[in-house]
Protein backbone atom coordinates (compact mmCIF):
# COMPACT_ATOMS: atom_id res chain seq x y z
CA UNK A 1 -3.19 55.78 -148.83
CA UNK A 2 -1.47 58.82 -149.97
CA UNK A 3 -0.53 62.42 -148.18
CA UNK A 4 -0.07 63.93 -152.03
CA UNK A 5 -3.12 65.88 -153.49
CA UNK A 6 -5.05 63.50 -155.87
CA UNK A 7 -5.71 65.75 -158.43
CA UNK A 8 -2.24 66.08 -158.88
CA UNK A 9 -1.53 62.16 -158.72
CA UNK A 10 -4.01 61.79 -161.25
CA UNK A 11 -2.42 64.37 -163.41
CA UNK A 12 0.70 62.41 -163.14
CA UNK A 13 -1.07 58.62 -163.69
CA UNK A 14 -2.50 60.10 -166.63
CA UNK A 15 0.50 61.27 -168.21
CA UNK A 16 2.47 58.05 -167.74
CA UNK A 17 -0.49 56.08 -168.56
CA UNK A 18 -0.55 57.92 -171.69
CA UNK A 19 2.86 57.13 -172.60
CA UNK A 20 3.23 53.94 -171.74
CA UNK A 21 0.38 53.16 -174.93
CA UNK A 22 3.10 54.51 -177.32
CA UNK A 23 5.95 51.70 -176.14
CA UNK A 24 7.16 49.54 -178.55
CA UNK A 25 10.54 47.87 -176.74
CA UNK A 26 11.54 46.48 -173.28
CA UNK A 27 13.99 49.46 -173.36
CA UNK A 28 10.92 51.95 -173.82
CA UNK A 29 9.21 50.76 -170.80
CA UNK A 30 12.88 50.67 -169.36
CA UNK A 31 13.18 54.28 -170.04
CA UNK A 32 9.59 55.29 -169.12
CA UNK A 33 10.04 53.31 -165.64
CA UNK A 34 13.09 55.39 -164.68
CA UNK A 35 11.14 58.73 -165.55
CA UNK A 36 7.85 58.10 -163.24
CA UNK A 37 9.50 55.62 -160.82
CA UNK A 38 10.56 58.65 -157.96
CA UNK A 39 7.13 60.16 -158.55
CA UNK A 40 5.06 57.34 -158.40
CA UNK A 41 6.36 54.07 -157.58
CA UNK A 42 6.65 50.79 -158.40
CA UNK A 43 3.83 49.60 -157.60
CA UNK A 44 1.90 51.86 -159.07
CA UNK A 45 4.27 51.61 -162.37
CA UNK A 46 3.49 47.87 -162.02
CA UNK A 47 -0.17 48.04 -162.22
CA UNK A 48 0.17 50.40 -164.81
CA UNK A 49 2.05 48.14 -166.89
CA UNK A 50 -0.30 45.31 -166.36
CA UNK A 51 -3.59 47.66 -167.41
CA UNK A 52 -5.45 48.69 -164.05
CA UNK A 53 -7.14 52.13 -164.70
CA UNK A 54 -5.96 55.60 -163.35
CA UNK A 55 -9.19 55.88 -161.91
CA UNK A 56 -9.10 52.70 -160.20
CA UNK A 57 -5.22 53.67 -158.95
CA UNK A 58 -6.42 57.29 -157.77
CA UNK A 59 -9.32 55.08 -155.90
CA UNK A 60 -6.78 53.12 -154.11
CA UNK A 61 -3.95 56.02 -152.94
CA UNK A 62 -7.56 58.02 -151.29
CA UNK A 63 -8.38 54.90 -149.37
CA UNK A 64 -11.32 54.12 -150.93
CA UNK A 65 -11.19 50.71 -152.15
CA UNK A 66 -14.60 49.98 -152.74
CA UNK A 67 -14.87 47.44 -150.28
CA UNK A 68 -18.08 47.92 -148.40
């Protein structure tokens, strides 16, 4: 769970999830990780990387994890 306002988190998933689609080299995502890592973390970055959704990541930083 996140303090930050999630439209702006999703503003900012968005924008490195739409950047990370035009990577073509391990130094790429090296460079791309370096320029989100303060603002979102790693393991946001991480899931990223591996393909789980921004909505699904915006989901889990408000709390609701759809587990009821």
């Amino acid at each position: 769970m996140t303090t930050r306002n999630p439209e702006d988190l999703e503003v900012q998933l968005q924008t490195a999830a739409d950047e990370l689609k035009n990577l073509e080299t391990a130094n790429d995502v090296k460079k791309w990780w370096n320029k989100h890592y303060y603002t979102l973390g790693h393991k946001r970055l991480g899931r990223l990387l591996l393909g789980q959704s921004v909505e699904r990541l915006v989901e889990r930083a408000s709390g609701n994890r759809g587990d009821d």
